[in-house]
Protein backbone atom coordinates (compact mmCIF):
# COMPACT_ATOMS: atom_id res chain seq x y z
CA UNK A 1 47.42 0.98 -64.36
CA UNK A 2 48.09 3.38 -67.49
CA UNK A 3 45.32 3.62 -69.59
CA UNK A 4 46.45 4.18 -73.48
CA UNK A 5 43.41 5.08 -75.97
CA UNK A 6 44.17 3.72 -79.48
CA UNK A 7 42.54 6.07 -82.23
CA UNK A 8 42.80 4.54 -85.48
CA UNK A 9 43.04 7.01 -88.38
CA UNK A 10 40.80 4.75 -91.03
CA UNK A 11 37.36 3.83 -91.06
CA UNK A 12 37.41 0.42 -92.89
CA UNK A 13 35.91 -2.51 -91.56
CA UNK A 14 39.10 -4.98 -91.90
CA UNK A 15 41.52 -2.06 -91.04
CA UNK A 16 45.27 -2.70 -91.15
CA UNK A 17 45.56 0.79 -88.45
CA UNK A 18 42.78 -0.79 -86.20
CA UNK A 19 44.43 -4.18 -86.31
CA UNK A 20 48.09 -2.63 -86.23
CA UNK A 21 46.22 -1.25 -82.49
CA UNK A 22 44.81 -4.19 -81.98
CA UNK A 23 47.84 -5.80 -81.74
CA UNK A 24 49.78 -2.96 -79.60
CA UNK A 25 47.14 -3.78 -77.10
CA UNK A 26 48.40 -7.68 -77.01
CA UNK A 27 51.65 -6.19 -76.73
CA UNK A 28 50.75 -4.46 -73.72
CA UNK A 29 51.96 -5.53 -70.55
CA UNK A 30 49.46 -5.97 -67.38
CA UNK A 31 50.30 -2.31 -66.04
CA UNK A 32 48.78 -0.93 -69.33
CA UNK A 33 45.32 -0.86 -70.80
CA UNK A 34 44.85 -0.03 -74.30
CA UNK A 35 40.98 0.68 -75.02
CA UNK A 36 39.97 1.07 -79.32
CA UNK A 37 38.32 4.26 -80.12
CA UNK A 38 35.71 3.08 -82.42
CA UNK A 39 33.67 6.30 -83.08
CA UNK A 40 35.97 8.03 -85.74
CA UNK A 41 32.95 8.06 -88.40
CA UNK A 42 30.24 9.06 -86.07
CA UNK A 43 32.16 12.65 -86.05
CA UNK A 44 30.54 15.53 -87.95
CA UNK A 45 32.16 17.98 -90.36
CA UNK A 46 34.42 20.42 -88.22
CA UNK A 47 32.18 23.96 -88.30
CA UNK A 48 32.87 26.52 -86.10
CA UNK A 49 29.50 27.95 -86.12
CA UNK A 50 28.45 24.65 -84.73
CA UNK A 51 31.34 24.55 -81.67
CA UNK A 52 28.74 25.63 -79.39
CA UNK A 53 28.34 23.76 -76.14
CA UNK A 54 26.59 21.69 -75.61
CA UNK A 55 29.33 19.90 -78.48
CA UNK A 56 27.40 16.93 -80.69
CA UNK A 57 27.24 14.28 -78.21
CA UNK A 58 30.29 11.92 -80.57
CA UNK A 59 32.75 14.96 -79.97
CA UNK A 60 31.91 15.17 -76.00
CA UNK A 61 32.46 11.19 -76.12
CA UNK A 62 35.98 11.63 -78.18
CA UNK A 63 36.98 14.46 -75.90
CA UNK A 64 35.93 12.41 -72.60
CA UNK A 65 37.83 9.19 -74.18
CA UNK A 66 40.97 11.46 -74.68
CA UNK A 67 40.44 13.46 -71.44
CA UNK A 68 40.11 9.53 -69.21
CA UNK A 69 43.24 8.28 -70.96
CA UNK A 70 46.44 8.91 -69.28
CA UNK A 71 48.38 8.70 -73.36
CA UNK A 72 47.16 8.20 -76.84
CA UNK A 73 48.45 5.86 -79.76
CA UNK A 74 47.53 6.83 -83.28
CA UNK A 75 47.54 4.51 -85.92
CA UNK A 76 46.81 5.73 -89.02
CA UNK A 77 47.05 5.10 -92.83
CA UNK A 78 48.14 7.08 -95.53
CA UNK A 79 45.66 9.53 -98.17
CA UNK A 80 47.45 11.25 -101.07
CA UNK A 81 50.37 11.49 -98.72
CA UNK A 82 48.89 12.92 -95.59
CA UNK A 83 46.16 12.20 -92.91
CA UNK A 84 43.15 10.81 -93.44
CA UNK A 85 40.25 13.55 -93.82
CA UNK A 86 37.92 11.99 -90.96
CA UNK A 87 40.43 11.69 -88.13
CA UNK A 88 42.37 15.27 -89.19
CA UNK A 89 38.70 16.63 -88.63
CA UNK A 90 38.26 14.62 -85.45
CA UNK A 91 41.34 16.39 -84.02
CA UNK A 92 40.34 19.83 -85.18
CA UNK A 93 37.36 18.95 -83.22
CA UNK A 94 39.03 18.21 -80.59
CA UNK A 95 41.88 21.15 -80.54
CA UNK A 96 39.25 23.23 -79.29
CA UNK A 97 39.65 25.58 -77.21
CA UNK A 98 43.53 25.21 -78.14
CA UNK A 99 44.45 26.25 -74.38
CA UNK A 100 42.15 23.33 -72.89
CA UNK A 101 42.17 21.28 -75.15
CA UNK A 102 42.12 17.06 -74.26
CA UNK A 103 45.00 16.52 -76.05
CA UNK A 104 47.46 19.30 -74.44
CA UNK A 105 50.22 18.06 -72.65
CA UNK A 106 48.79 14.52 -73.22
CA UNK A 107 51.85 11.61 -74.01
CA UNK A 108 50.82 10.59 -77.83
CA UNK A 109 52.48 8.54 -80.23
CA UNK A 110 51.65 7.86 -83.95
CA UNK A 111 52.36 4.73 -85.79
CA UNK A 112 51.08 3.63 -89.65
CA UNK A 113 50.12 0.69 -91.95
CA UNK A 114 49.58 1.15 -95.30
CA UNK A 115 50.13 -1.60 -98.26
CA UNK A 116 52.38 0.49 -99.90
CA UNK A 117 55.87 0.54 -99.25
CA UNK A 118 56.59 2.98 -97.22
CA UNK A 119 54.28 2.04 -94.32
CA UNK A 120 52.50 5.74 -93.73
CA UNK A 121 56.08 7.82 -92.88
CA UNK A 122 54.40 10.90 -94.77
CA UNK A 123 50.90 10.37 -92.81
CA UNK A 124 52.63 9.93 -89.43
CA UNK A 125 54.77 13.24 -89.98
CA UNK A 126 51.96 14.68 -90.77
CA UNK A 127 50.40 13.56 -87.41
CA UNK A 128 52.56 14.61 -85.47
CA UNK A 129 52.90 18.03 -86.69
CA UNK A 130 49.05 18.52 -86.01
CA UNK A 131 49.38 17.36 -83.16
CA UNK A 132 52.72 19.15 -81.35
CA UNK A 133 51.01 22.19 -82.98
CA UNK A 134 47.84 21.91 -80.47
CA UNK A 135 50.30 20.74 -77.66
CA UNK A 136 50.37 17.19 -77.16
CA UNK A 137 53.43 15.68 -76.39
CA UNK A 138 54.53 13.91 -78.70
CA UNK A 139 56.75 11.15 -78.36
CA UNK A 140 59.65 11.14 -80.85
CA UNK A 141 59.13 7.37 -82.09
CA UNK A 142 57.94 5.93 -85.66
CA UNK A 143 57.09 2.74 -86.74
CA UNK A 144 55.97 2.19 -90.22
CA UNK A 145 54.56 -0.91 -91.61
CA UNK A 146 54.56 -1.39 -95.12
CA UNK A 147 52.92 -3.84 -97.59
CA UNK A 148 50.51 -4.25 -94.56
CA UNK A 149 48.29 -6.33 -96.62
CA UNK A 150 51.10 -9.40 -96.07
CA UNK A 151 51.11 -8.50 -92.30
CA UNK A 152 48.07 -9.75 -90.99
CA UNK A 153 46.50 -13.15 -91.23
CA UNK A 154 42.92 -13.19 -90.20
CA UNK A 155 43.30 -9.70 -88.64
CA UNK A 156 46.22 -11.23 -86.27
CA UNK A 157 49.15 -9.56 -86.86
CA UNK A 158 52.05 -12.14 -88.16
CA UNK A 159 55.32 -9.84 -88.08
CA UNK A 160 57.39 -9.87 -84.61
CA UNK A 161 59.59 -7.17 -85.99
CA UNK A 162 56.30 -4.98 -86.03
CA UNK A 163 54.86 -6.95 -82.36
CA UNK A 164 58.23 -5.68 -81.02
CA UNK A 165 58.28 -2.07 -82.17
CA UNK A 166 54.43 -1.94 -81.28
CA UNK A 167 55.41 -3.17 -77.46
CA UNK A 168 58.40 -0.28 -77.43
CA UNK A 169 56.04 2.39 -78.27
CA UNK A 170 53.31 1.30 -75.47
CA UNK A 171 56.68 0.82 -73.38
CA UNK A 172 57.36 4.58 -73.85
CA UNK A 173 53.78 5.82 -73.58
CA UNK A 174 53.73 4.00 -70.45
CA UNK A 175 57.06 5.55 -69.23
CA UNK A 176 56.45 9.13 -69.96
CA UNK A 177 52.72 8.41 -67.93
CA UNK A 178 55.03 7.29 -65.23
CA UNK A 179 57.10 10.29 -65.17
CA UNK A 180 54.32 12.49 -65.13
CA UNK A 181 53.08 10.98 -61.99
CA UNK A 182 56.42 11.26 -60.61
CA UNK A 183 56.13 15.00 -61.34
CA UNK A 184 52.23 15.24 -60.18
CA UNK A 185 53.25 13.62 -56.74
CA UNK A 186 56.17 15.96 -56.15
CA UNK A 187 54.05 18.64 -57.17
């Protein structure tokens, strides 16, 4: 079973991201599980004078969730053409200590919904910048969705196009898990 954490990069209630994740987690086939992160807001302010350990109990959770997860999916929207404030400072959080951190060498992917038309393509760049920089591996995939408002109908996500790009990206999360395993068990 590969386990796939979803992190979605906004905070709203009746989020487009969370329900673009939402969805990749129907998509998923019964070899994957794709568990929500739902504790984006419960982060505090990235200090280093505060990166003591014991960390604030929320950034040991995040780092746990990331650490249990064999990949992680990103979904996240677009702010003034970049990434959202909150989940850039949850992964400065967790990008600490750069060498160790829960994200290095971890399969990630990034996908984005925004109502605009260009679906997030700035914001997911973005994202994936940060996080190749801190050593993730990041999968070289992008789906943006667009005028997400028209998308989803009750939070149920109405566009196959989208349902099938969604399923390809769990599809290749799943198969670079796989060929780490491959790699572990010959190791």
């Amino acid at each position: 079973m590969t386990r796939i954490l979803g992190i979605s990069g906004s905070l709203r209630r009746d989020s487009h991201n969370t329900n673009l994740l939402r969805a990749a987690a129907e998509t998923a086939g019964p070899e994957v599980e794709l568990m929500l992160y739902d504790g984006l807001k419960e982060i505090p302010p990235y200090d280093e004078d505060d990166d003591i350990h014991p960390r604030p109990p929320s950034v040991a959770r995040l780092n746990a969730r990331i650490a249990d997860a064999d990949a992680v999916l990103f979904s996240t929207p677009e702010y003034n053409a970049s990434i959202p404030g909150q989940l850039k400072n949850a992964i400065d959080w967790v990008s600490r200590p750069v060498a160790t951190n829960a994200l290095r060498n971890k399969p990630v992917a990034v996908v984005g919904a925004s109502t605009g038309a260009f679906g997030a393509v700035w914001a997911q760049a973005e994202l994936r910048k940060v996080l190749a920089a801190l050593g993730a591996r990041v999968l070289d995939l992008e789906l943006p969705v667009p005028h997400a408002h028209t998308r989803f109908e009750e939070g149920g996500l109405t566009d196959d196009e989208i349902r099938a790009g969604l399923a390809e990206a769990i599809e290749a999360l799943a198969a670079e898990v796989r060929v780490d395993e491959r790699v572990d068990a010959v190791v």
